[in-house]
C-alpha atoms as a PDB file:
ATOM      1  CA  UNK A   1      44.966 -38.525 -12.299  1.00  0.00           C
ATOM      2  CA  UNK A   2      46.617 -35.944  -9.628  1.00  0.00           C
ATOM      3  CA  UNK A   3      45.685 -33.021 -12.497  1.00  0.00           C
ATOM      4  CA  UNK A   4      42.102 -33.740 -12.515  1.00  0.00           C
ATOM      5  CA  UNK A   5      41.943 -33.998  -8.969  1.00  0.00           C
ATOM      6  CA  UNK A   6      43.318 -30.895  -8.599  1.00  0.00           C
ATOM      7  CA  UNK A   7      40.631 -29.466 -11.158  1.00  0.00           C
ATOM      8  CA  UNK A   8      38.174 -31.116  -9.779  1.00  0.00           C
ATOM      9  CA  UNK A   9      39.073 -29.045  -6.412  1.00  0.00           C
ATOM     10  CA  UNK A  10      39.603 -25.931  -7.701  1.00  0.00           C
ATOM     11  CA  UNK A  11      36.128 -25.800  -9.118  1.00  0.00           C
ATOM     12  CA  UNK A  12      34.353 -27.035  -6.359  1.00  0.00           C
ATOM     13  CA  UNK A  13      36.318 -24.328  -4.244  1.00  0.00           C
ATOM     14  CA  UNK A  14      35.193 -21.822  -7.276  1.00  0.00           C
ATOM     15  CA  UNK A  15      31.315 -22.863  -6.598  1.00  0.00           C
ATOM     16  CA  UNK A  16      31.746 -22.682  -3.012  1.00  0.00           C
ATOM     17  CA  UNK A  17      33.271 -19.586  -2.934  1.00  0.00           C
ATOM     18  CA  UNK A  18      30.810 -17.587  -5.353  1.00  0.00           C
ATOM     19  CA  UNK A  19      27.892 -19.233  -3.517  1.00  0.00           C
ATOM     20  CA  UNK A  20      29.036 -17.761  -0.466  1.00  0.00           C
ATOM     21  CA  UNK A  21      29.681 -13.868  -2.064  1.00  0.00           C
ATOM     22  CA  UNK A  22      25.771 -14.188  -3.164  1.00  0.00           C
ATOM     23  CA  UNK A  23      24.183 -11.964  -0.042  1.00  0.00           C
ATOM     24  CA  UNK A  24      21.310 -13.782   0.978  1.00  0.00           C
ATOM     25  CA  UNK A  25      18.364 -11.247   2.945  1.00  0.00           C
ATOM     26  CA  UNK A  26      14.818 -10.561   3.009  1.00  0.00           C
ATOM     27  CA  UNK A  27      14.028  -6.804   2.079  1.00  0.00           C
ATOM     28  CA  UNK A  28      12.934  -4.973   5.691  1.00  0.00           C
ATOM     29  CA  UNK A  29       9.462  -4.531   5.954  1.00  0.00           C
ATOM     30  CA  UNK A  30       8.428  -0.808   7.319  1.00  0.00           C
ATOM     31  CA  UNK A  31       5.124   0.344   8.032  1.00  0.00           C
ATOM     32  CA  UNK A  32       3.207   3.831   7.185  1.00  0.00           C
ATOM     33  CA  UNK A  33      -0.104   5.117   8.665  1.00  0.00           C
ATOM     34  CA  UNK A  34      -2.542   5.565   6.233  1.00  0.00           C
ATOM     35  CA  UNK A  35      -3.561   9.392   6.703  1.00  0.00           C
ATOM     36  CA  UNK A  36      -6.664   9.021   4.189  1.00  0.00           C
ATOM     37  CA  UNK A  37      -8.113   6.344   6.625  1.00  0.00           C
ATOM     38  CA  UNK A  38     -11.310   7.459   8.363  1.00  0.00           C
ATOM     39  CA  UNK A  39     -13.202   5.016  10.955  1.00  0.00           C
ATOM     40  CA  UNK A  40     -12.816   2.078  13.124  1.00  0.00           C
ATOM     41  CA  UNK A  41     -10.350  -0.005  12.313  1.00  0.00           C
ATOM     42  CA  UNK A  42     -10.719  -3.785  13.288  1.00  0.00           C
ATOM     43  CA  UNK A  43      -8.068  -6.409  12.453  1.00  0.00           C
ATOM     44  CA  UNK A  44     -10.270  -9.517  11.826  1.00  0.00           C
ATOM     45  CA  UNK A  45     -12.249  -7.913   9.015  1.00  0.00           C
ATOM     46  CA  UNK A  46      -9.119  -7.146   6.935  1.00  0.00           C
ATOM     47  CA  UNK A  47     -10.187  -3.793   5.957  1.00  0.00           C
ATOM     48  CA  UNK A  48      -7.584  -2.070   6.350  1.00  0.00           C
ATOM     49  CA  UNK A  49      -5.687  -4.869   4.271  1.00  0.00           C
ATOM     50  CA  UNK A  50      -7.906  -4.656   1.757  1.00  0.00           C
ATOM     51  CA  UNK A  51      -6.964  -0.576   1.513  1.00  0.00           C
ATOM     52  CA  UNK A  52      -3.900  -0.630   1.617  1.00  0.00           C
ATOM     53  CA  UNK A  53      -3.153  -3.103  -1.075  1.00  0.00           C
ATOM     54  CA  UNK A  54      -5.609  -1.036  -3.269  1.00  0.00           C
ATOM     55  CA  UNK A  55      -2.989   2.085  -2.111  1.00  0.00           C
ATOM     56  CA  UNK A  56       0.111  -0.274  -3.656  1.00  0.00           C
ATOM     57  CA  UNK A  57       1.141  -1.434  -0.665  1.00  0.00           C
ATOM     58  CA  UNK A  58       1.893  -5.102   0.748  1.00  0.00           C
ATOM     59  CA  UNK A  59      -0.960  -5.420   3.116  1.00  0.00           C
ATOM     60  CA  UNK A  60      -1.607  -3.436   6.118  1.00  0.00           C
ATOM     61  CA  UNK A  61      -2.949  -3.856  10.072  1.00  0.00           C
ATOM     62  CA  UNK A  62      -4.308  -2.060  13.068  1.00  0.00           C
ATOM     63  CA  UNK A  63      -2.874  -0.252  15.581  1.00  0.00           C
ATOM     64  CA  UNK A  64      -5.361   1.285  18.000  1.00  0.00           C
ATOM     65  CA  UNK A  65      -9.020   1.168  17.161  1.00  0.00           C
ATOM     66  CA  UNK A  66      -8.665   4.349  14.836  1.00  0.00           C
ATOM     67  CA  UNK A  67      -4.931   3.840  13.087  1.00  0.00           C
ATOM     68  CA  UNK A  68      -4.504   1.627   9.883  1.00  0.00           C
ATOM     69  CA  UNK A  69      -0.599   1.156   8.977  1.00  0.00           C
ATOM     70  CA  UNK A  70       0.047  -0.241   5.638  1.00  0.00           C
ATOM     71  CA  UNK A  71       3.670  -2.255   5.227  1.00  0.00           C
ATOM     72  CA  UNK A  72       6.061  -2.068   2.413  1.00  0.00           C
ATOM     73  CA  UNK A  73       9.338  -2.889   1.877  1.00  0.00           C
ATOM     74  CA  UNK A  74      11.776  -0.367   1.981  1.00  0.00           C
END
């Protein structure tokens, strides 16, 4: 009984131990400005969005009424 008990520990200290070498993260999100962007850009009609995932990117957003940054993960 005392043997499988100890077994019984030692793999439940094996699992715990390998589940806590496992790095757990999010990739960073960064942001680019798309260059080839020309006119107003306004954040409620998802334009920009829409261009930037057409680029390859994530999805993208305003900044300033000119400036259309597109995010990725890098």
């Amino acid at each position: 009984m005392e043997r499988k008990t100890f077994s019984f520990l030692l793999l439940l200290l094996l699992v715990l131990a390998s589940d806590v070498a496992v790095e757990r993260g999010e990739a960073k999100t960064c942001s680019t400005k798309n260059e080839e962007w020309a006119g107003r850009c306004i954040d409620y009609d998802g334009t920009c969005q829409k261009w930037c995932r057409n680029g390859g990117y994530q999805g993208g957003w305003c900044r300033g009424p000119r400036s259309c940054y597109c995010l990725f993960n890098c």
